[in-house]
PDB file of N, CA and C in Angstrom:
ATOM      1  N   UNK A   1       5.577  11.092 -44.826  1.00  0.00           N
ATOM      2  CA  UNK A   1       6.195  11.969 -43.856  1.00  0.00           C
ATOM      3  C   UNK A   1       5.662  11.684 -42.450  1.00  0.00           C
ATOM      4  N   UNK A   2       4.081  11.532 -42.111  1.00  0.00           N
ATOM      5  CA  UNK A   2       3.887  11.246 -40.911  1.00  0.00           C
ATOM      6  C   UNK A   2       4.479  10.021 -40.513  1.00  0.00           C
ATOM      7  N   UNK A   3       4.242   8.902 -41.518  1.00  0.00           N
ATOM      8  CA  UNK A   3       4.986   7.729 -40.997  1.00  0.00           C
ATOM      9  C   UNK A   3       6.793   7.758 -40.156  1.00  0.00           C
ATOM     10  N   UNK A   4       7.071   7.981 -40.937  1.00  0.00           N
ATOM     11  CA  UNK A   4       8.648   8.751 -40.420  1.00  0.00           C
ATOM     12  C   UNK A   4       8.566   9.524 -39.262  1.00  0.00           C
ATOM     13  N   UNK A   5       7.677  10.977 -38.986  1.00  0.00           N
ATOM     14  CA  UNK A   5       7.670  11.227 -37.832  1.00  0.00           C
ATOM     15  C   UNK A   5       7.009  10.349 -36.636  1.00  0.00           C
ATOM     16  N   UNK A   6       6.050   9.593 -36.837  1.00  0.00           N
ATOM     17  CA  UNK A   6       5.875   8.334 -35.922  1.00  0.00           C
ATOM     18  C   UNK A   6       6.991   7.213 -35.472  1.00  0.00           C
ATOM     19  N   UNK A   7       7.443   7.046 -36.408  1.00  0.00           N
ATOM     20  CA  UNK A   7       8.678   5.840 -36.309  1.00  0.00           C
ATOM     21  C   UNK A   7       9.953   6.923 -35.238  1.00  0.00           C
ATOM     22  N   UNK A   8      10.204   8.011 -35.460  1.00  0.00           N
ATOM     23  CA  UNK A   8      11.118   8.546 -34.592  1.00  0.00           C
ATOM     24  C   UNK A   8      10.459   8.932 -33.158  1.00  0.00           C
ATOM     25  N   UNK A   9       9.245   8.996 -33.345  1.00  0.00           N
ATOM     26  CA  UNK A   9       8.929   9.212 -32.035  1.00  0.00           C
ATOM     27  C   UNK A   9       8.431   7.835 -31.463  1.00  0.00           C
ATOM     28  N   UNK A  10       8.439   6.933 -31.983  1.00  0.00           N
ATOM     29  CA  UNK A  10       8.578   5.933 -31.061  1.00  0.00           C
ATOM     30  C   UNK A  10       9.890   5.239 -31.288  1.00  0.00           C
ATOM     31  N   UNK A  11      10.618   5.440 -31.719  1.00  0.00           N
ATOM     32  CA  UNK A  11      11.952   5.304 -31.274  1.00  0.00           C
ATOM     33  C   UNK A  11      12.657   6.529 -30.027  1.00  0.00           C
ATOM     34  N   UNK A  12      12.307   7.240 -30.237  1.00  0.00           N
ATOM     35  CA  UNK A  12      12.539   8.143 -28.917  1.00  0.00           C
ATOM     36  C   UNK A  12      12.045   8.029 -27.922  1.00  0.00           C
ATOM     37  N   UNK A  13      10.633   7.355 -27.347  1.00  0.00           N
ATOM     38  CA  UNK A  13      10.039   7.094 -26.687  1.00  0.00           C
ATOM     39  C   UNK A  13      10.655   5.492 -25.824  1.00  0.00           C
ATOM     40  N   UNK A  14      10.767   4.964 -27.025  1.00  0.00           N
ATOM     41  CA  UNK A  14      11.848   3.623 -26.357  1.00  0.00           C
ATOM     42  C   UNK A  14      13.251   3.995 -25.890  1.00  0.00           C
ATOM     43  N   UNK A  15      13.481   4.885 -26.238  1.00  0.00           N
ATOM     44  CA  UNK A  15      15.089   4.917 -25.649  1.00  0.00           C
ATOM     45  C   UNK A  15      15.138   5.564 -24.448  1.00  0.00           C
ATOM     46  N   UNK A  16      13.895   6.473 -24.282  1.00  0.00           N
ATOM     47  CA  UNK A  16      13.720   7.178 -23.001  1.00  0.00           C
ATOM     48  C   UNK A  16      13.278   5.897 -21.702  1.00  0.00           C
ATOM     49  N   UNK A  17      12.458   4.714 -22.255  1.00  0.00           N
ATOM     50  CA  UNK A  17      12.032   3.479 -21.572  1.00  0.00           C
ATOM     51  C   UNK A  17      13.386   2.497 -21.187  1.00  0.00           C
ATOM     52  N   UNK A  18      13.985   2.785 -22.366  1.00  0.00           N
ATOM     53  CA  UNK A  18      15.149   1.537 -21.820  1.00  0.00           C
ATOM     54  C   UNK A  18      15.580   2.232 -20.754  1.00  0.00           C
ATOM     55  N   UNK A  19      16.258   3.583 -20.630  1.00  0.00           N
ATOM     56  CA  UNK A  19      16.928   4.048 -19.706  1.00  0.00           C
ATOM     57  C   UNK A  19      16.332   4.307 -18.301  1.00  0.00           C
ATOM     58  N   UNK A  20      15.018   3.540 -18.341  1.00  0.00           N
ATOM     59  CA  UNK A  20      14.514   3.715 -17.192  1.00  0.00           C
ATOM     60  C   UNK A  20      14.317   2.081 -16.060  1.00  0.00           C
ATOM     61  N   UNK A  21      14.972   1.534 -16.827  1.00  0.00           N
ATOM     62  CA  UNK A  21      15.114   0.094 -16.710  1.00  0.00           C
ATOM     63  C   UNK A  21      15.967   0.294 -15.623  1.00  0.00           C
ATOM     64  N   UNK A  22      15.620  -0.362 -13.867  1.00  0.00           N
ATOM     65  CA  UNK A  22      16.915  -0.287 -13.288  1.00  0.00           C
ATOM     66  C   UNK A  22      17.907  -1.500 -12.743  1.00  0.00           C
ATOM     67  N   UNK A  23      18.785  -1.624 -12.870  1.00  0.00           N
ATOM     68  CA  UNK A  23      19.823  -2.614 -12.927  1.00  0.00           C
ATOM     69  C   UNK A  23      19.543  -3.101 -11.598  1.00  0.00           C
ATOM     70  N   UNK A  24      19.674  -4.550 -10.658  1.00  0.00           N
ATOM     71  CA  UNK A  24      19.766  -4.935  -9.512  1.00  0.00           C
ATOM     72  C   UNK A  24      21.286  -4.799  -9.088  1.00  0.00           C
ATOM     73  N   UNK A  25      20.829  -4.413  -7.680  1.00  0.00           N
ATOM     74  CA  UNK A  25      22.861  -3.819  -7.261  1.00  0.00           C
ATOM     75  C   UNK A  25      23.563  -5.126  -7.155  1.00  0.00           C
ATOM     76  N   UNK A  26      24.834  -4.864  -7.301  1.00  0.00           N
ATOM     77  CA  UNK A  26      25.842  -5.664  -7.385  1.00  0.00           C
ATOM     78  C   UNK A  26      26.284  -5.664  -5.465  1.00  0.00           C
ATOM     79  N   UNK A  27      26.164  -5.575  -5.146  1.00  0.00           N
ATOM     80  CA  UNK A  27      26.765  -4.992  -3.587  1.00  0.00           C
ATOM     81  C   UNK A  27      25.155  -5.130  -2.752  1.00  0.00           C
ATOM     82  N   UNK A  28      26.099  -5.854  -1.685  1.00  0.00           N
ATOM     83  CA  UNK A  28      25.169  -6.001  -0.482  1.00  0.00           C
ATOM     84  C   UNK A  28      24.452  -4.968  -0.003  1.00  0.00           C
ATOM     85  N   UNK A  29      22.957  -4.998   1.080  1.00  0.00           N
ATOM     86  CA  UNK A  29      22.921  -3.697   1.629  1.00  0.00           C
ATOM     87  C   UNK A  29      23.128  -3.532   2.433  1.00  0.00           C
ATOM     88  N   UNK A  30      22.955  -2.426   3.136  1.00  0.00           N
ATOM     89  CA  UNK A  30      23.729  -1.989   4.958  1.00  0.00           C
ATOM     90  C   UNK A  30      22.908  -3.061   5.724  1.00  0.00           C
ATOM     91  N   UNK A  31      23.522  -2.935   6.887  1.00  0.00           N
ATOM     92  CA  UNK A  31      22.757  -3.664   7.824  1.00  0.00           C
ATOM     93  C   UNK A  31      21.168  -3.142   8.274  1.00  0.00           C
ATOM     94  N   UNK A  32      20.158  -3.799   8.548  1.00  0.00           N
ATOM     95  CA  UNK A  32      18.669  -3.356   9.043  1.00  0.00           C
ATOM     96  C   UNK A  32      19.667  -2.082   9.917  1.00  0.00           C
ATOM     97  N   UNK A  33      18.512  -1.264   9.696  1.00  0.00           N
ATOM     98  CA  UNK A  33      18.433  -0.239  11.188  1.00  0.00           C
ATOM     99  C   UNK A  33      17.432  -0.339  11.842  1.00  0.00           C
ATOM    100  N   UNK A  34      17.622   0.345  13.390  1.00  0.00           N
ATOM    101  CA  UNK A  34      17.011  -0.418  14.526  1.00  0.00           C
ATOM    102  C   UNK A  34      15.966   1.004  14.268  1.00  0.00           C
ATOM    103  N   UNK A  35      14.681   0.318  14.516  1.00  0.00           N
ATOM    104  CA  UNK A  35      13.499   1.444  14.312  1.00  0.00           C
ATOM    105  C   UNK A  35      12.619   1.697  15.792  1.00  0.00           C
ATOM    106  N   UNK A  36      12.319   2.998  16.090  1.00  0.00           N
ATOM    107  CA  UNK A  36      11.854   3.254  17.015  1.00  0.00           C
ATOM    108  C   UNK A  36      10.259   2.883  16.610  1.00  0.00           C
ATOM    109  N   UNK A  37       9.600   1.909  17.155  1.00  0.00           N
ATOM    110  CA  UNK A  37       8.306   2.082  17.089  1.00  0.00           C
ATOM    111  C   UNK A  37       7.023   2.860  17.758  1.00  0.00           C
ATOM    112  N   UNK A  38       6.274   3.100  17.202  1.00  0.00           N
ATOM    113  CA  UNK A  38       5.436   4.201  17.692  1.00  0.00           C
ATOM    114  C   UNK A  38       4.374   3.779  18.121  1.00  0.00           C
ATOM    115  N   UNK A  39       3.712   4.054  19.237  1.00  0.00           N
ATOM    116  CA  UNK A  39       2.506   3.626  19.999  1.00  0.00           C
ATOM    117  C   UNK A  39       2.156   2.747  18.666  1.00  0.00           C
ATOM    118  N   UNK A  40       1.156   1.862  19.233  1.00  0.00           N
ATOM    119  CA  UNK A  40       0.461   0.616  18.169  1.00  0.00           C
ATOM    120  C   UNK A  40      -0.979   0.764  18.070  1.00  0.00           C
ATOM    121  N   UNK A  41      -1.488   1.931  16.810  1.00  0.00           N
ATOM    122  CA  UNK A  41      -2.635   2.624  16.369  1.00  0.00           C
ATOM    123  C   UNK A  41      -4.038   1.624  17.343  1.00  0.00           C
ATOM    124  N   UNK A  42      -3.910   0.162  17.585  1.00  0.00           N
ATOM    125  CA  UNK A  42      -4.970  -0.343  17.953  1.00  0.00           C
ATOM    126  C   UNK A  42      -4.793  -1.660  18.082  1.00  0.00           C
ATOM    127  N   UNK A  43      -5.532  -2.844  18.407  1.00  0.00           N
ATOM    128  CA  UNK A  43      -5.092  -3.611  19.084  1.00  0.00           C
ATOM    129  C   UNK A  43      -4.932  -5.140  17.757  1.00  0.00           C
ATOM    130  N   UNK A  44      -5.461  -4.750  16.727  1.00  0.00           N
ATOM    131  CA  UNK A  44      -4.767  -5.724  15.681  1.00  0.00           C
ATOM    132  C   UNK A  44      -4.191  -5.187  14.687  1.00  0.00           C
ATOM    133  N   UNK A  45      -3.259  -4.650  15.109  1.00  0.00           N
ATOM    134  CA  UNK A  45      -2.045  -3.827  14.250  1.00  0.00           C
ATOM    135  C   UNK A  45      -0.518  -4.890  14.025  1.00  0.00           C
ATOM    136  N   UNK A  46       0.156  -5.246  14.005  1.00  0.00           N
ATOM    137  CA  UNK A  46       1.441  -5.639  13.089  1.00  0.00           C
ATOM    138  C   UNK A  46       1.834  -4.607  12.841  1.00  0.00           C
ATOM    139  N   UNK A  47       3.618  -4.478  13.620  1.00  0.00           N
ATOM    140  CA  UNK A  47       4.882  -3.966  13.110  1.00  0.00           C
ATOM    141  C   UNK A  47       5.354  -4.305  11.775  1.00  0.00           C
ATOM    142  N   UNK A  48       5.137  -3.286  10.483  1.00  0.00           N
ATOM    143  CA  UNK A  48       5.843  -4.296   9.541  1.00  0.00           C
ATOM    144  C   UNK A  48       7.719  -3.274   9.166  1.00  0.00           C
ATOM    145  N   UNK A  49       8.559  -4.131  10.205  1.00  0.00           N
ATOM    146  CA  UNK A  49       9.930  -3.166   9.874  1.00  0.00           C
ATOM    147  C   UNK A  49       9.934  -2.848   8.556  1.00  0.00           C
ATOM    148  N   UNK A  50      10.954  -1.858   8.558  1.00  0.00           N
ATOM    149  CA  UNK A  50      11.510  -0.984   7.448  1.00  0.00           C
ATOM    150  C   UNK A  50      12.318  -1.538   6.762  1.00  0.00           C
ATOM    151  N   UNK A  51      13.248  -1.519   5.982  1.00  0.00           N
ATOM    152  CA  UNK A  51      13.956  -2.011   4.715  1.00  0.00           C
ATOM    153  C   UNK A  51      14.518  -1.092   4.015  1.00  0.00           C
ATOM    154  N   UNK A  52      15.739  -1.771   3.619  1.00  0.00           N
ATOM    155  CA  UNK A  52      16.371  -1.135   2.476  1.00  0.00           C
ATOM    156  C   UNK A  52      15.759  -1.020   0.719  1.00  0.00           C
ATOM    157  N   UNK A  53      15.936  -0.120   0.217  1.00  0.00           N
ATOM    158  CA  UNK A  53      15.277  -0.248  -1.160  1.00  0.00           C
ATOM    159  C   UNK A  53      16.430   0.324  -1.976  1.00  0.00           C
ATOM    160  N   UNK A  54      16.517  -0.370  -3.340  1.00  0.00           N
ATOM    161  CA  UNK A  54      17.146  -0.242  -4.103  1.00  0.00           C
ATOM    162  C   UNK A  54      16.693   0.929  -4.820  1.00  0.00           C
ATOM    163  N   UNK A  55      17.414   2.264  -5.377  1.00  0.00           N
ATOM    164  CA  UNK A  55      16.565   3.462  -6.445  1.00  0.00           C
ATOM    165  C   UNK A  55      18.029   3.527  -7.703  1.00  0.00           C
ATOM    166  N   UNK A  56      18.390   2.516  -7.925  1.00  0.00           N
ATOM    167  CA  UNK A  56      18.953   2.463  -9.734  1.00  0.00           C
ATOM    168  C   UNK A  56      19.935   2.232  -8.933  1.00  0.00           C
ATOM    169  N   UNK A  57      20.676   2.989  -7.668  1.00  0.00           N
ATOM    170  CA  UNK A  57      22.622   3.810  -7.870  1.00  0.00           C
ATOM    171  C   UNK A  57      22.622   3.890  -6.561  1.00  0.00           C
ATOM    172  N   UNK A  58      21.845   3.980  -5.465  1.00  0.00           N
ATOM    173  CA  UNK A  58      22.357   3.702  -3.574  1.00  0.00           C
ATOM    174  C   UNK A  58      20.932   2.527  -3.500  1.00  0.00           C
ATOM    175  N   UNK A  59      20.987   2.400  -2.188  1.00  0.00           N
ATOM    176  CA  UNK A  59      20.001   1.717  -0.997  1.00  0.00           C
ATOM    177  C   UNK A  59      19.915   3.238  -0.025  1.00  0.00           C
ATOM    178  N   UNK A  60      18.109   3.028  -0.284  1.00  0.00           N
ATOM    179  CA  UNK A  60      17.766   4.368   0.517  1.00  0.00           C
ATOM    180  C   UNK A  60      16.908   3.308   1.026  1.00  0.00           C
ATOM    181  N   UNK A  61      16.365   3.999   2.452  1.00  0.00           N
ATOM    182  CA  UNK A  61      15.626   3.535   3.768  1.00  0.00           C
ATOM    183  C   UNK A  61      14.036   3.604   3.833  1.00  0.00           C
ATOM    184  N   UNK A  62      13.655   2.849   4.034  1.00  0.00           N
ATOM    185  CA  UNK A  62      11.976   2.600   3.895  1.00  0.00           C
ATOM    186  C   UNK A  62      11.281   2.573   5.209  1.00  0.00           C
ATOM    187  N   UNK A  63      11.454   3.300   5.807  1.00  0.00           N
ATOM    188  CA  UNK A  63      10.502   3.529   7.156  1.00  0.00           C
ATOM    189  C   UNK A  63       9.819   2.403   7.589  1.00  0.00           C
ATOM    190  N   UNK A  64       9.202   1.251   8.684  1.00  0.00           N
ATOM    191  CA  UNK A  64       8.316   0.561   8.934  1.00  0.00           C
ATOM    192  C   UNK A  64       7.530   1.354   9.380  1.00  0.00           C
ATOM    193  N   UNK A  65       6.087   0.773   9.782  1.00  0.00           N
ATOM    194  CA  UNK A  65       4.619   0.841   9.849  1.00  0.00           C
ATOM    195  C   UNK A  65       4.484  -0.164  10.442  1.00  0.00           C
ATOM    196  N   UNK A  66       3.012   0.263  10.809  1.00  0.00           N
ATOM    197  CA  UNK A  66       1.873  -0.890  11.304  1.00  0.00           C
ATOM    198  C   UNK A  66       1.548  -0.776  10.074  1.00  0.00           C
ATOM    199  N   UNK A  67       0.729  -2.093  10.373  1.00  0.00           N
ATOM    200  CA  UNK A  67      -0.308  -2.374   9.158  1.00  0.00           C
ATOM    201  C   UNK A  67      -1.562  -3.299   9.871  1.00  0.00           C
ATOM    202  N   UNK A  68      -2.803  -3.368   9.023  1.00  0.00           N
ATOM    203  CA  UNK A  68      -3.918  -3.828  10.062  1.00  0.00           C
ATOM    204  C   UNK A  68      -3.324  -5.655   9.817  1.00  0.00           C
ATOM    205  N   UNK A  69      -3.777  -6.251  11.069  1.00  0.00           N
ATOM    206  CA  UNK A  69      -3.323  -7.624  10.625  1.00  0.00           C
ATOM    207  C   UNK A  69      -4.018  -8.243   9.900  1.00  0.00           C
ATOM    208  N   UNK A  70      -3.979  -9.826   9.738  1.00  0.00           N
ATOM    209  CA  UNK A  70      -4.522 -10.214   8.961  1.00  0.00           C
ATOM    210  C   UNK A  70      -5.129 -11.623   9.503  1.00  0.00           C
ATOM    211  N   UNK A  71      -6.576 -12.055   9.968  1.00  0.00           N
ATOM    212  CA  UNK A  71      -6.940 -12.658  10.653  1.00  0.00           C
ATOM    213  C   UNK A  71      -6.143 -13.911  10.046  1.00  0.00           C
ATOM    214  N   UNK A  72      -5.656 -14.871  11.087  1.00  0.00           N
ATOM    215  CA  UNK A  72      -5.251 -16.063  10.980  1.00  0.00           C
ATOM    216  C   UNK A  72      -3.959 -15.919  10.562  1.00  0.00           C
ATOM    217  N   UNK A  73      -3.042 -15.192   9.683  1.00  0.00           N
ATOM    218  CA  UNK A  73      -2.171 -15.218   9.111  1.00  0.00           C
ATOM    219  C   UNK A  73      -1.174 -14.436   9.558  1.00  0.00           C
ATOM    220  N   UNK A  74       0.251 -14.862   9.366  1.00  0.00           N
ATOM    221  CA  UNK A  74       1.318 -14.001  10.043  1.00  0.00           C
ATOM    222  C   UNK A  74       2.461 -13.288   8.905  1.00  0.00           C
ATOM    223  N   UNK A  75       2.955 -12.238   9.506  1.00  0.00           N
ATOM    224  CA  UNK A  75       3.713 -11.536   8.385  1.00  0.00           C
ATOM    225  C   UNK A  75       4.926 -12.288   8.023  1.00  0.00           C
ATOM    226  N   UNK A  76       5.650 -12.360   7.032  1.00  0.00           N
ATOM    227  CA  UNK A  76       6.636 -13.048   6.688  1.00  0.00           C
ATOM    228  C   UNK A  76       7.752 -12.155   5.796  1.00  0.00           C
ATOM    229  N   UNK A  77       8.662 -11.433   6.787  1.00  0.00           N
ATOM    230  CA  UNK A  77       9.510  -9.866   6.439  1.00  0.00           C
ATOM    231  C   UNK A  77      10.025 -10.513   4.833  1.00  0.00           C
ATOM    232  N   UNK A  78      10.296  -9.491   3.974  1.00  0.00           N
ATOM    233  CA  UNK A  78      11.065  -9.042   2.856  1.00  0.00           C
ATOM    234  C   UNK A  78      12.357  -9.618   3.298  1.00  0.00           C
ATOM    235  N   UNK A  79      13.182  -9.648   2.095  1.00  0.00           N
ATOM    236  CA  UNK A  79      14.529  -9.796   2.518  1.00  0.00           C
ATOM    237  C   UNK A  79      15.685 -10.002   0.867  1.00  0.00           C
ATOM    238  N   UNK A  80      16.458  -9.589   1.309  1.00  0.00           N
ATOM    239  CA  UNK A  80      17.240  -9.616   0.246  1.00  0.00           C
ATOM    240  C   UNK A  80      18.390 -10.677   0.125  1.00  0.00           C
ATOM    241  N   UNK A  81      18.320 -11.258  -1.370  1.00  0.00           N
ATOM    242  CA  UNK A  81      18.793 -12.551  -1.473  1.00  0.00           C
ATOM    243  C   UNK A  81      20.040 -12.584  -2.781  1.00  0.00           C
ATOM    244  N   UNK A  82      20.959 -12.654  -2.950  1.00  0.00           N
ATOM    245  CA  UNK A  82      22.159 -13.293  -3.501  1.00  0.00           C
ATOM    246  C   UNK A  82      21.447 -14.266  -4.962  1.00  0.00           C
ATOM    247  N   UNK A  83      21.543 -13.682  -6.155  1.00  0.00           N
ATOM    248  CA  UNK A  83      21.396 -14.179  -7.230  1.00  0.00           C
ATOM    249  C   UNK A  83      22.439 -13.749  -7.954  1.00  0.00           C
ATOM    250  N   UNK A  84      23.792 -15.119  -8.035  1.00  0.00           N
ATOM    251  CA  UNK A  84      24.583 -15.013  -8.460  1.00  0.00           C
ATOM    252  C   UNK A  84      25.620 -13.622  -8.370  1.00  0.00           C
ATOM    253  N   UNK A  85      25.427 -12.624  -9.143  1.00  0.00           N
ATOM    254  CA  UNK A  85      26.429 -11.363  -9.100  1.00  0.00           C
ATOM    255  C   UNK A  85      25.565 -10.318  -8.303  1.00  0.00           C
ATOM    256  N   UNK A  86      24.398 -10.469  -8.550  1.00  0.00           N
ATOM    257  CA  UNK A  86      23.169  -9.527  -8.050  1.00  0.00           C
ATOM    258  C   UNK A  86      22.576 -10.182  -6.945  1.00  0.00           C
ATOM    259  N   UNK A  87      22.137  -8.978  -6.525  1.00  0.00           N
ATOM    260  CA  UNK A  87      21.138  -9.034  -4.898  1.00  0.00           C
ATOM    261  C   UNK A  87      19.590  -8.497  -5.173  1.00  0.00           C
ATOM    262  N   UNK A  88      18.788  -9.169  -5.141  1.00  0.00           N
ATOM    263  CA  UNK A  88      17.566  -8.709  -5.429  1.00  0.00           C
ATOM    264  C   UNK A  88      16.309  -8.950  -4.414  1.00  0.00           C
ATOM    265  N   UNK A  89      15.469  -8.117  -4.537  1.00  0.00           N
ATOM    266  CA  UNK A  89      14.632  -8.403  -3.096  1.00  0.00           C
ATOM    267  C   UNK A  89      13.585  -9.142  -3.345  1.00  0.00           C
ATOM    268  N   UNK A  90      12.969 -10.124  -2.264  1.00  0.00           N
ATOM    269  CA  UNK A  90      11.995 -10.686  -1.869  1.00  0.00           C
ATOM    270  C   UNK A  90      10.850 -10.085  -0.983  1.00  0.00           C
ATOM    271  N   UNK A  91       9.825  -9.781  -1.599  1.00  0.00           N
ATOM    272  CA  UNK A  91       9.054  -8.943  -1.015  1.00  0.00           C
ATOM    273  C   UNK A  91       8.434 -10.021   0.280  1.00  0.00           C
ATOM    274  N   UNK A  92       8.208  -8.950   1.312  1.00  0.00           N
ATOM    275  CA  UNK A  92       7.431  -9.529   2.493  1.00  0.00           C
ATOM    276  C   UNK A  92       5.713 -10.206   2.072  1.00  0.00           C
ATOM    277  N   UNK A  93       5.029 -11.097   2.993  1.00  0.00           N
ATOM    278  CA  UNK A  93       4.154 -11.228   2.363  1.00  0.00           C
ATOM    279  C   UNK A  93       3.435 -11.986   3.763  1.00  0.00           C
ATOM    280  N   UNK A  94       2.177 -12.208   3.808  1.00  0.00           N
ATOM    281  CA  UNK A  94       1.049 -12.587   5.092  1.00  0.00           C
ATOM    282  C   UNK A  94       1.332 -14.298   4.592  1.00  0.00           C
ATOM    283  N   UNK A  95       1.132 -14.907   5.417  1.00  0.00           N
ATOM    284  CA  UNK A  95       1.460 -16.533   5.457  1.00  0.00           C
ATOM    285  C   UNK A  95       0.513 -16.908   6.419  1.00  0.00           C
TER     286      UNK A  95
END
């Protein structure tokens, strides 16, 4: 009997996991929006713009920041790229 109630609860537990799986959108995203930047906390700070983010079913908006820089290295923005039917993102990264 426990075996059985184990086996359904991890079968219930997986079905609650699959459905949390989220699909990459089929559809482009809006264009960047233009961001007001805010005084620059200090003097090795980096703008890192904002972005669109995918949440399963729209593109909701990701605020930019500073961020502290990174000696020698320069930011290299995120961006979203065309894989076949899907659009999926490329995260930004220091170069």
């Amino acid at each position: 009997m426990k075996k059985a109630a184990l086996l359904v609860l991890i079968g219930f537990l997986l079905a609650i996991a699959a459905g949390c799986v989220v699909a990459p959108p089929r559809v482009a995203p809006p264009p960047l929006r233009t961001e007001v930047l805010s005084a620059r906390p200090g003097l090795h700070f980096v703008w890192i713009g904002g972005s669109w983010r995918w949440n399963g079913h729209a593109y909701v908006w990701a605020a930019g920041s500073w961020v502290k820089a990174k000696p020698g290295k320069s930011w290299v923005p995120g961006h979203w790229e065309r894989r076949g039917h899907h659009w999926v993102w490329r995260k930004g990264r220091w170069r």
